[in-house]
Protein backbone atom coordinates (compact mmCIF):
# COMPACT_ATOMS: atom_id res chain seq x y z
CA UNK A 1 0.00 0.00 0.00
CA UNK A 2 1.45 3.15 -0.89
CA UNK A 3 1.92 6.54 1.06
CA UNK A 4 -0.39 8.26 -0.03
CA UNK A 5 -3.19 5.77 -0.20
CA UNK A 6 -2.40 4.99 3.58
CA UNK A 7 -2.65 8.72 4.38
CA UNK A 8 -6.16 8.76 2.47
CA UNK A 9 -7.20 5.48 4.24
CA UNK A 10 -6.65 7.84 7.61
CA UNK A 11 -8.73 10.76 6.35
CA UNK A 12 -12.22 8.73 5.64
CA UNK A 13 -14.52 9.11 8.51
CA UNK A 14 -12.92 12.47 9.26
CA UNK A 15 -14.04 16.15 8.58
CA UNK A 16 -12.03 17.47 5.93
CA UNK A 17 -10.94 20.89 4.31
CA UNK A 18 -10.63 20.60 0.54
CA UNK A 19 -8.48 23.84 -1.10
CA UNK A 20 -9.58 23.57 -5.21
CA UNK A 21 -7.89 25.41 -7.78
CA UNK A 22 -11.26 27.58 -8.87
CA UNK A 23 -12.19 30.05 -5.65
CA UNK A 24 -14.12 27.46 -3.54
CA UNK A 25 -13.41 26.14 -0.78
CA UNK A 26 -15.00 22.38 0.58
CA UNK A 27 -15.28 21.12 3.66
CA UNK A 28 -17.35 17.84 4.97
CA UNK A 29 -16.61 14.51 5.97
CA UNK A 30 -14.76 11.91 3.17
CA UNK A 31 -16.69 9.10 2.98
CA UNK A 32 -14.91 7.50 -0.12
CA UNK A 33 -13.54 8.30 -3.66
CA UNK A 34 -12.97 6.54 -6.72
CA UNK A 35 -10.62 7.56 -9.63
CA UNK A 36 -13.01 10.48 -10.77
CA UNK A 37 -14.32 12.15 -7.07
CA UNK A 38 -13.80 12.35 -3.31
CA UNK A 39 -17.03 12.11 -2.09
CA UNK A 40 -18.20 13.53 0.70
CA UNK A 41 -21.70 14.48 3.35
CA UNK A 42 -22.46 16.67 5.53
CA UNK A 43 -20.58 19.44 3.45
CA UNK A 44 -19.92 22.80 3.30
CA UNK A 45 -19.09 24.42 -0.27
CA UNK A 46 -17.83 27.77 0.05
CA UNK A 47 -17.72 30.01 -3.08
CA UNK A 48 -14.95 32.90 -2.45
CA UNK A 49 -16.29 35.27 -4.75
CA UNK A 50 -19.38 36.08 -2.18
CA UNK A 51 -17.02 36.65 0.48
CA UNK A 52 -14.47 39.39 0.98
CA UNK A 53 -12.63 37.08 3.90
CA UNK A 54 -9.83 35.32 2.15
CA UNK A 55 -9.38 31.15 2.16
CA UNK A 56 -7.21 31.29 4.68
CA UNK A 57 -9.30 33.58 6.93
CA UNK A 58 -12.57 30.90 5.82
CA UNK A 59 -10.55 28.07 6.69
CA UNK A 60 -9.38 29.25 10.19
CA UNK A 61 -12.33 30.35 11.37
CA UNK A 62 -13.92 27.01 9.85
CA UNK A 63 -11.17 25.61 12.60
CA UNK A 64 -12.47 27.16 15.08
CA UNK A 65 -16.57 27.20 14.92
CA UNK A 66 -17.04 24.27 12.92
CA UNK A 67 -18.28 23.63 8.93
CA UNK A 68 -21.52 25.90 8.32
CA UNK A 69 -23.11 22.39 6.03
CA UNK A 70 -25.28 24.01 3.09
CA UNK A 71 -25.06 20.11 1.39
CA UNK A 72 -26.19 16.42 2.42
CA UNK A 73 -23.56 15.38 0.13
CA UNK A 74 -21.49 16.95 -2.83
CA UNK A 75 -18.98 14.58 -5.43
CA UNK A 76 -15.27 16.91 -5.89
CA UNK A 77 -13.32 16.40 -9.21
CA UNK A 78 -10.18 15.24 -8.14
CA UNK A 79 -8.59 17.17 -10.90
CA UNK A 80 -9.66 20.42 -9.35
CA UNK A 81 -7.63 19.59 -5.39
CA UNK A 82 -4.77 21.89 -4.50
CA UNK A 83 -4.80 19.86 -1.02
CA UNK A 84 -6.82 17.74 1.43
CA UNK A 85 -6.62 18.38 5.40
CA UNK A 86 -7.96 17.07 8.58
CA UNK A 87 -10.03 19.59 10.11
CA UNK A 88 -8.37 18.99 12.91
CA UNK A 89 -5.04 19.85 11.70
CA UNK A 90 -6.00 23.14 10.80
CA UNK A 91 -3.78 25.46 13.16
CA UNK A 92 -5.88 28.14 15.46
């Protein structure tokens, strides 16, 4: 099994923070992927452009009160992840 299939293995179950190359940000908890999507519930996806906070302001405070959920579940394109964090390793 491979590094980074391990380190995935960790993440399902937990809540997650997904950074995407467009100007949204996802959080939720990973239930699964497959070679197309992560796919996730209990998600929040966070469009940038109605916001004048910045991701890394979003994502902090997301650290600290929680994810705000607007969707029972959501499917993210793979090609579109920057990176993939535990919520809980997000530094307050």
């Amino acid at each position: 099994m491979s590094e980074d299939s391990q380190f995935f293995d960790q993440m399902v179950g937990k809540t997650v923070v997904i950074d995407l190359t467009s100007l949204y940000v996802i959080a939720g908890t990973l239930i699964g992927q497959d070679q197309h999507y992560l796919f996730l519930e209990q998600a929040d996806v966070h469009d940038l452009r109605d916001t004048t906070t910045t991701r890394e302001l979003y994502v902090h405070e997301m650290g600290k009160h929680g994810v705000a959920v607007n969707r029972e579940r959501v499917l993210v394109s793979r090609r579109e992840v920057v990176s993939l964090s535990a919520l809980d390793d997000i530094i307050r």
